[in-house]
Protein backbone atom coordinates (compact mmCIF):
# COMPACT_ATOMS: atom_id res chain seq x y z
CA UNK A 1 54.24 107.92 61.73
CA UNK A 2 53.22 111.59 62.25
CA UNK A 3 55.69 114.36 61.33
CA UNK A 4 57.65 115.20 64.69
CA UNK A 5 58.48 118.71 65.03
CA UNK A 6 62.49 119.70 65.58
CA UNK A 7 63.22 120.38 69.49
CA UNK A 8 62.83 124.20 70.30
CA UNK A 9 66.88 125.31 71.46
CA UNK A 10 66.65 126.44 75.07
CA UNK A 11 68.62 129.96 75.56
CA UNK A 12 70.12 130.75 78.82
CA UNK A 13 69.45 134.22 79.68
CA UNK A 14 72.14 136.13 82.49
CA UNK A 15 70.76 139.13 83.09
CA UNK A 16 70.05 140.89 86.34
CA UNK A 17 68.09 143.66 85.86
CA UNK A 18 64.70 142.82 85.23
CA UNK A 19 62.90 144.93 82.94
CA UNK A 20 65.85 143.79 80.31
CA UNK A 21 65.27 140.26 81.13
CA UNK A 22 62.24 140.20 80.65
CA UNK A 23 62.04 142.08 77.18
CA UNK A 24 64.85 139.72 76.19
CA UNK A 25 62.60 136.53 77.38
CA UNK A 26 59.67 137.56 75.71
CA UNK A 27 61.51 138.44 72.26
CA UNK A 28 62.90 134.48 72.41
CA UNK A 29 59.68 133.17 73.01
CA UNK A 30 58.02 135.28 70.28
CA UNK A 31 60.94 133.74 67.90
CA UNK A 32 60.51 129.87 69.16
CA UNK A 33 63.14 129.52 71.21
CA UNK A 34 62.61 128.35 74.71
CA UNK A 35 64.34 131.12 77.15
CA UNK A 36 65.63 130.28 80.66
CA UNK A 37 66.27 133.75 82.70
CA UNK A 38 68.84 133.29 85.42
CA UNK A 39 70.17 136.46 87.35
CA UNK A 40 73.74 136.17 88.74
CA UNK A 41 76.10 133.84 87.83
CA UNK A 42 76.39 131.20 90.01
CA UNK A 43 72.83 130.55 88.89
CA UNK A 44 73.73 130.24 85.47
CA UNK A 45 76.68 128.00 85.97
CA UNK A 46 74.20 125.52 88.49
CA UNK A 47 71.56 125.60 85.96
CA UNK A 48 74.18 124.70 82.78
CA UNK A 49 75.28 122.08 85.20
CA UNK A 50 72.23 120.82 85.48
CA UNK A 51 70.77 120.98 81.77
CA UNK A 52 72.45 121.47 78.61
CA UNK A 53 71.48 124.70 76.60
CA UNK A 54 72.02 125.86 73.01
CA UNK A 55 73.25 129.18 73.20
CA UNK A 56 73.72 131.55 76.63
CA UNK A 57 72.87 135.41 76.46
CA UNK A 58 75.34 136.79 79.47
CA UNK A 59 75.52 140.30 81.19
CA UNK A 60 78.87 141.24 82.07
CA UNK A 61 77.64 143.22 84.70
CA UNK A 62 76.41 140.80 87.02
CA UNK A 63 75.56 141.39 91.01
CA UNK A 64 77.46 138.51 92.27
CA UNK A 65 80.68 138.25 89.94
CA UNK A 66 81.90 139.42 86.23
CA UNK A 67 80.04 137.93 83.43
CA UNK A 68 83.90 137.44 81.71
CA UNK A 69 84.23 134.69 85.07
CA UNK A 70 81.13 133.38 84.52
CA UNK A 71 82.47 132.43 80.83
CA UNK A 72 85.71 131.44 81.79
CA UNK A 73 83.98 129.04 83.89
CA UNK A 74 81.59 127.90 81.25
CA UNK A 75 84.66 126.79 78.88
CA UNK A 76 85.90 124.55 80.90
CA UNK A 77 83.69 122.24 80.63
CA UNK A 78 81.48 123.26 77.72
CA UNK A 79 81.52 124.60 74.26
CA UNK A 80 78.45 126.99 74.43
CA UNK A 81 78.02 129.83 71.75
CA UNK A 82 78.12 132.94 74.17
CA UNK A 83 76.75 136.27 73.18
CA UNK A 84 77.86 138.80 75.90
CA UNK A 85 75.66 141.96 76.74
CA UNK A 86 77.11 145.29 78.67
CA UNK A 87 76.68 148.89 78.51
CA UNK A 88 80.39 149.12 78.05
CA UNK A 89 80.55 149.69 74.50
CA UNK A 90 84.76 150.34 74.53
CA UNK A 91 87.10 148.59 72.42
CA UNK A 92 89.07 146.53 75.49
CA UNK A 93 85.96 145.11 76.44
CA UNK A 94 85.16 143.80 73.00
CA UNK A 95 88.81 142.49 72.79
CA UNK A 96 88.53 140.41 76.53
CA UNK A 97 84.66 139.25 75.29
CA UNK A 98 86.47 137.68 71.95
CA UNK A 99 89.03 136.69 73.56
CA UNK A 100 87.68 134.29 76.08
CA UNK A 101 85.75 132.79 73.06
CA UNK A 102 82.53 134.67 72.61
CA UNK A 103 80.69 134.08 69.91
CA UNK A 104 79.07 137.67 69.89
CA UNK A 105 79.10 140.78 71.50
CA UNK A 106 75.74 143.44 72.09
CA UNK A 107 76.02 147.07 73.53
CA UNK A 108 73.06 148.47 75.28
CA UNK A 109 71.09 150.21 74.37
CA UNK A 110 69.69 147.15 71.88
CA UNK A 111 66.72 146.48 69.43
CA UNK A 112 65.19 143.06 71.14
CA UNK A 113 65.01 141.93 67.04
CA UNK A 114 68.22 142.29 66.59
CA UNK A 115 69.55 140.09 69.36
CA UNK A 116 67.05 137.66 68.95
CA UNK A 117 68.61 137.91 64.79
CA UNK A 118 72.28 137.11 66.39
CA UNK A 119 71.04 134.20 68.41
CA UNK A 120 69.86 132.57 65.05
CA UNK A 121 72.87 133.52 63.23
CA UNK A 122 75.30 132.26 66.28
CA UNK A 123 73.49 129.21 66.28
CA UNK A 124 73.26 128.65 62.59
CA UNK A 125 77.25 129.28 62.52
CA UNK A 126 77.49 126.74 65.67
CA UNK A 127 76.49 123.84 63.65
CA UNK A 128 79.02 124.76 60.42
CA UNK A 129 82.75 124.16 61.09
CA UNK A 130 84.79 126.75 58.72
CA UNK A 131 86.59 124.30 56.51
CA UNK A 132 90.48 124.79 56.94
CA UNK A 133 90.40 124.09 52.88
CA UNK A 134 89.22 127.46 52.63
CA UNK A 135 92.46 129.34 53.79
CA UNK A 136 95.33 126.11 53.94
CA UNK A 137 96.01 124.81 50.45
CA UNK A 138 96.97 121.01 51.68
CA UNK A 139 96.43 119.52 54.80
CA UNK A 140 99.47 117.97 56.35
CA UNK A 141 99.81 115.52 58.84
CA UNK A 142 101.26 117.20 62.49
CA UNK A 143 104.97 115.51 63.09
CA UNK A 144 104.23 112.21 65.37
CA UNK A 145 105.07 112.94 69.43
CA UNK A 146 105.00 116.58 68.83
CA UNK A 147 100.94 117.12 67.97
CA UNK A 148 98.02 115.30 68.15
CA UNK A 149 95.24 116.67 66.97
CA UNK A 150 91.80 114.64 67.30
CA UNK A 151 89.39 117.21 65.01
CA UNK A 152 86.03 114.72 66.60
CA UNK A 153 86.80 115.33 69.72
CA UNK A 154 87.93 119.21 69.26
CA UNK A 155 91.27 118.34 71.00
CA UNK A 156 94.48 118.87 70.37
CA UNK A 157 97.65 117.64 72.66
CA UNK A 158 101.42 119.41 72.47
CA UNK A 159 103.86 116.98 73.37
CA UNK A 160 101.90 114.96 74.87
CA UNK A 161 99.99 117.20 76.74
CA UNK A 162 96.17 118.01 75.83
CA UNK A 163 95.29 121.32 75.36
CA UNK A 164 92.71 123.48 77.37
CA UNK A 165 91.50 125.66 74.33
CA UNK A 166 88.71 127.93 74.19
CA UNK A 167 86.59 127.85 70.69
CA UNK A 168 88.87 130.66 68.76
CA UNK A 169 92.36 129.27 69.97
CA UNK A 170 91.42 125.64 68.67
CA UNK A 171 90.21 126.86 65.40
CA UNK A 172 93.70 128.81 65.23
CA UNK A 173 95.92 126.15 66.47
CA UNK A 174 94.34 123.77 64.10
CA UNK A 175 94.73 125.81 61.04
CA UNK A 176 98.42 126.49 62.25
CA UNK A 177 99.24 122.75 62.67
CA UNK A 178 97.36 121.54 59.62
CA UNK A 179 100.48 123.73 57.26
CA UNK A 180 103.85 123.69 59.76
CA UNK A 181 105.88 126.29 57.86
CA UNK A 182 102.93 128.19 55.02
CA UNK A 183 102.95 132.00 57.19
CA UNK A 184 99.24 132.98 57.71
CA UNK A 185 97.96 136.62 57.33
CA UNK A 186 95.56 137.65 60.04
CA UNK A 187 92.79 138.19 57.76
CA UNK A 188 93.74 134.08 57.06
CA UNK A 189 93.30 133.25 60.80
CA UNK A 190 90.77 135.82 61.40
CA UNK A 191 88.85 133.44 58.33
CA UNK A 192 89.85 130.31 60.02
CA UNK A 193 88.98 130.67 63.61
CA UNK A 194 86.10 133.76 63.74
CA UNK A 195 82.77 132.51 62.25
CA UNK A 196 82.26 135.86 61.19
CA UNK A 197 85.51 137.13 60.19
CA UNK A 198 84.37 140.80 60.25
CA UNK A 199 83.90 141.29 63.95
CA UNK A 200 87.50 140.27 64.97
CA UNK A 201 90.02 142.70 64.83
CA UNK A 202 93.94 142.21 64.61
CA UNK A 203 94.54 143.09 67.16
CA UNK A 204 92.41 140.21 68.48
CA UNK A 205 94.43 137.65 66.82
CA UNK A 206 97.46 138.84 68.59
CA UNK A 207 95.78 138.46 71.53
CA UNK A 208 94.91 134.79 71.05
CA UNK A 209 97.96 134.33 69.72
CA UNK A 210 99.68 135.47 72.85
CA UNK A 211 97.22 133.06 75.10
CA UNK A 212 98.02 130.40 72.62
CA UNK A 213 101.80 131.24 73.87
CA UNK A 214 101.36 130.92 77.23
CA UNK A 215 99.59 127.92 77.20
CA UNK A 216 102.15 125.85 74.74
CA UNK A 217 104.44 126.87 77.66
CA UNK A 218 102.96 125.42 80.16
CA UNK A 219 102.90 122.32 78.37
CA UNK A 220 106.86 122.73 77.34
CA UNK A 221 108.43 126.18 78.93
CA UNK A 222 111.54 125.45 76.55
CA UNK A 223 109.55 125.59 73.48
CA UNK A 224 108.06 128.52 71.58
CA UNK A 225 106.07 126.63 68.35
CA UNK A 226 105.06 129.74 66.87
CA UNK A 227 106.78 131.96 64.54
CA UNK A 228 105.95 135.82 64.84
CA UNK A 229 106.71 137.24 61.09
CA UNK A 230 106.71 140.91 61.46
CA UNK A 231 104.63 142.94 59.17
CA UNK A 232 103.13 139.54 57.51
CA UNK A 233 101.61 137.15 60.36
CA UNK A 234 102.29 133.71 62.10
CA UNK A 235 103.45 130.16 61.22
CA UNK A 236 104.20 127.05 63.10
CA UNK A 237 107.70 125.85 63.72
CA UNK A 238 108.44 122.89 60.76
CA UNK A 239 110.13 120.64 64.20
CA UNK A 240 111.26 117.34 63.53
C-alpha cells in the first residue's frame, strides 16, 4: 500500500473586502492549506454548518453583522481555533476578541506570511492540550454533586448543571477545580488556559473570570465558587 498523503486543513476565510481576501486566499494556498473565502457572516456560519473546517480567519468588520457575533455563534456549537482580523488595533478590542475565545488576534495593515505563520502555529497549539501538571502540583478529584468534570468530552457541569464554556473559560475552570483551595497567580491561569501565555493580559483573566461568574450563577444564583484574593489571584471554594 502506497504512502497516503495527510488531508490538507481547510481554512475558512471571513473577509469582505476583496482585494484582502484574495491576498489572504492565495497566501493559504501557496502554504498547503485549502482556503474557503466567505464574505459576511451568515455565510460563514451556513458554510461551518455545512462542512467542518480547521481553523476560521474572521473580519470583525463585516457588512451584514459584527465578526465578535459571528464567533459567539460559532462557540456554541463548535470549538474552532479563531484568528480575528480588524483595523482596530485598540486594547478593548483585543480584550472582547480573547475574551469570546479567540485563539489569535491580527491588526491591519498585515504581512500575508505572517498570518499564514499564525494559522500553523494556532493549529499546531489546537492539537496540544496544556497539561494542568504544569501549573497544579496534584490533581484532586472535584467534591461529588458539586462538579463534574468530563476532560473527553471538554465539559464540565456545576451542580448539576453543564456548562456552556468557551475554549479559555474551560481551560480556567478546569485548572481551578482540579486544586479547590491552592490560590492561582494570573501568570498561573494565563499558563493554564492561553496557549500562548504571552498574548493574554491580566486584565484578560479578570475578564474571564468575571464571565466565569456570571455563568456559575446562572447555574446556582446563591453560590459564588470563586475566591477573589486581592493582590495575589483566584481559588475555588474547598465546599463540602
Amino acid at each position: 500500500m502506497g504512502y497516503m498523503m495527510p488531508p490538507r486543513p481547510t481554512i475558512l476565510v471571513v473577509e469582505d473586502e476583496a482585494a484582502i481576501a484574495e491576498t489572504i486566499v492565495y497566501a493559504l494556498q501557496t502554504e498547503g492549506f485549502v482556503p474557503v473565502w466567505k464574505t459576511t457572516g451568515r455565510d460563514a456560519l451556513a458554510a461551518m454548518a455545512e462542512h467542518p473546517v480547521a481553523l476560521v480567519v474572521l473580519d470583525v468588520g463585516l457588512p451584514d453583522m459584527s465578526g465578535f457575533d459571528v464567533c459567539r455563534e460559532l462557540q456554541r456549537t463548535s470549538r474552532v481555533p479563531v484568528i480575528f482580523l480588524t483595523a482596530r488595533s485598540g486594547e478593548v478590542d483585543k480584550i472582547v476578541g480573547l475574551e469570546l475565545g479567540a485563539d489569535d488576534y491580527v491588526a491591519k495593515p498585515f504581512s500575508p506570511r505572517e498570518l499564514t505563520a499564525r494559522v500553523r502555529a494556532v493549529l499546531r497549539r489546537s492539537r496540544e492540550e496544556v497539561p494542568l501538571a504544569a501549573v497544579v502540583p496534584s490533581v484532586v478529584a472535584p467534591p461529588v454533586g458539586i462538579w463534574q468534570h468530563d476532560p473527553g468530552r471538554c465539559r464540565i457541569s456545576y451542580r448539576g448543571r453543564t456548562l456552556d464554556l468557551t475554549r479559555n473559560e474551560y481551560r480556567l475552570l478546569s485548572a481551578l477545580i482540579a486544586s479547590p483551595g491552592q490560590v492561582f497567580n494570573r501568570d498561573q491561569l494565563m499558563t493554564a488556559a492561553w496557549e500562548d501565555p504571552g498574548a493574554a493580559l491580566d486584565r484578560t483573566v479578570d475578564a474571564h473570570i468575571k464571565t466565569l461568574r456570571a455563568k456559575l450563577r446562572e447555574a446556582a444564583p446563591e453560590n459564588d465558587p470563586i475566591t477573589t484574593h486581592r493582590g495575589l489571584g483566584y481559588s475555588l471554594r474547598e465546599e463540602a
